[in-house]
Protein backbone atom coordinates (compact mmCIF):
# COMPACT_ATOMS: atom_id res chain seq x y z
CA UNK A 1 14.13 -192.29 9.75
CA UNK A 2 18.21 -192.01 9.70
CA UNK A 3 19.41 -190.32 12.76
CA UNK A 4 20.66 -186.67 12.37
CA UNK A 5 24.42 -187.68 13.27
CA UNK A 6 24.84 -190.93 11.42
CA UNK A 7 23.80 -188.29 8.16
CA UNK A 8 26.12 -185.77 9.32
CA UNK A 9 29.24 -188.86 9.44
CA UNK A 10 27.84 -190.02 6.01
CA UNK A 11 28.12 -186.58 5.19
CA UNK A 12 31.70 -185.82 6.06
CA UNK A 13 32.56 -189.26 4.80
CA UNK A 14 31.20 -188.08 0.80
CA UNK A 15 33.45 -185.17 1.47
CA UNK A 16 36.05 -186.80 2.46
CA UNK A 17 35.94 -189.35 -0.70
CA UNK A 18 35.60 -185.77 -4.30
CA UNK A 19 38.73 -186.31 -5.18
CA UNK A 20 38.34 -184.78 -8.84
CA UNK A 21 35.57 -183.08 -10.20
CA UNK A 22 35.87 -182.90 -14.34
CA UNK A 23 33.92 -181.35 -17.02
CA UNK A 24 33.77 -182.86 -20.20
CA UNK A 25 36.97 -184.96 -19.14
CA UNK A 26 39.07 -181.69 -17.88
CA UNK A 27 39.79 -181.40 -14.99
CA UNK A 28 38.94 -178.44 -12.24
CA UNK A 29 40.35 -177.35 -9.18
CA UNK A 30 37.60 -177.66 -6.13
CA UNK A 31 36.55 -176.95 -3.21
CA UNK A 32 34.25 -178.98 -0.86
CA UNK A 33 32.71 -178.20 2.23
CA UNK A 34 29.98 -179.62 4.79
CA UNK A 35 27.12 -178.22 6.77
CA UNK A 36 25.34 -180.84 8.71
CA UNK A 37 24.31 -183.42 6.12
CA UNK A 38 24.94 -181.23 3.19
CA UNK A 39 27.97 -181.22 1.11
CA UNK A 40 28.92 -178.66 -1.33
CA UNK A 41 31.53 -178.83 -4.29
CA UNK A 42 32.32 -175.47 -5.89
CA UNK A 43 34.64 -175.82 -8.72
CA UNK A 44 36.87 -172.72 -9.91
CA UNK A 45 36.69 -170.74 -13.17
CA UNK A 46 37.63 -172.51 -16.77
CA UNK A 47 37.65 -170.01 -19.46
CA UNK A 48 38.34 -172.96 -22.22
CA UNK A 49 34.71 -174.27 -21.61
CA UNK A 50 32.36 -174.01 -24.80
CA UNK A 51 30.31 -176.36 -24.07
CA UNK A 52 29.06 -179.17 -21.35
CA UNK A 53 28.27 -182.20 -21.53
CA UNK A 54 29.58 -183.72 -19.05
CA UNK A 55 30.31 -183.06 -15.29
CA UNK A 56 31.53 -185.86 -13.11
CA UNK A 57 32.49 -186.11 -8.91
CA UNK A 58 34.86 -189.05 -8.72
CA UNK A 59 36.18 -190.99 -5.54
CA UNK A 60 40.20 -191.43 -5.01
CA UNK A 61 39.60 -194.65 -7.46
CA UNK A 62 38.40 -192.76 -10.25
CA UNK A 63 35.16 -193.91 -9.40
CA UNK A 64 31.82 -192.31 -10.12
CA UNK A 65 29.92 -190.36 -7.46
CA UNK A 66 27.98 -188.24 -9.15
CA UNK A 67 27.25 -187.19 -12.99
CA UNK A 68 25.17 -184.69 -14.93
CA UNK A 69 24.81 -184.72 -18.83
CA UNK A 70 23.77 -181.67 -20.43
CA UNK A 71 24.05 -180.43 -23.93
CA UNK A 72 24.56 -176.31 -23.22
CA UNK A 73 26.75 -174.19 -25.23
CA UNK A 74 28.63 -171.25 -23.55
CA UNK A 75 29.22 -167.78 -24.78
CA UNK A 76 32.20 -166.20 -25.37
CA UNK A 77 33.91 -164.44 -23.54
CA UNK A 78 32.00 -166.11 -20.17
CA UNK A 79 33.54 -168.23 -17.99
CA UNK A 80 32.04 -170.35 -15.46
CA UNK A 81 31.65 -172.27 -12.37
CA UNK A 82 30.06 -174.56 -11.13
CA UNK A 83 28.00 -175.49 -7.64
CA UNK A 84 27.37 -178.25 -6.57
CA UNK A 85 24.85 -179.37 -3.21
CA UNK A 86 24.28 -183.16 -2.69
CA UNK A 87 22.34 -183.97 0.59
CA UNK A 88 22.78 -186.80 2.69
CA UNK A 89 19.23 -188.16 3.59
């Protein structure tokens, strides 16, 4: 089992590294916090959003951390953020 404080460093080091989160190639404004050996990325509103297919966590290289494909359509009028929690284990 990984020790408790080498998750939390691993933790803070993932946190460290969002540098952009995008959706569908457009990029949002973020925030991203830690708690222990959880990280969470909350993104701010986009009202231009109709649909997404894409949302990406990259690395100061443009490199991929994380990705999600979907194929939802949003209403109109709705805008939306997103959430999300990746856990260092």
């Amino acid at each position: 089992m990984m020790n408790a404080n080498y998750r939390e460093r691993a933790a803070e080091d993932l946190k460290n590294r969002i540098k952009r989160v995008t959706i569908n190639g457009e990029e949002l404004t973020f925030t991203a916090t830690r708690n222990a050996n959880i990280v969470t990325v909350i993104t701010a509103r986009s009202p231009k959003i109709m649909q997404i297919q894409s949302l990406k966590l990259l690395d100061e290289n443009d490199i991929l951390i994380f990705e999600k494909s979907s194929q939802a359509n949003v209403r109109d009028n709705v805008t939306l953020d997103f959430r999300f929690e990746i856990e260092v284990k």
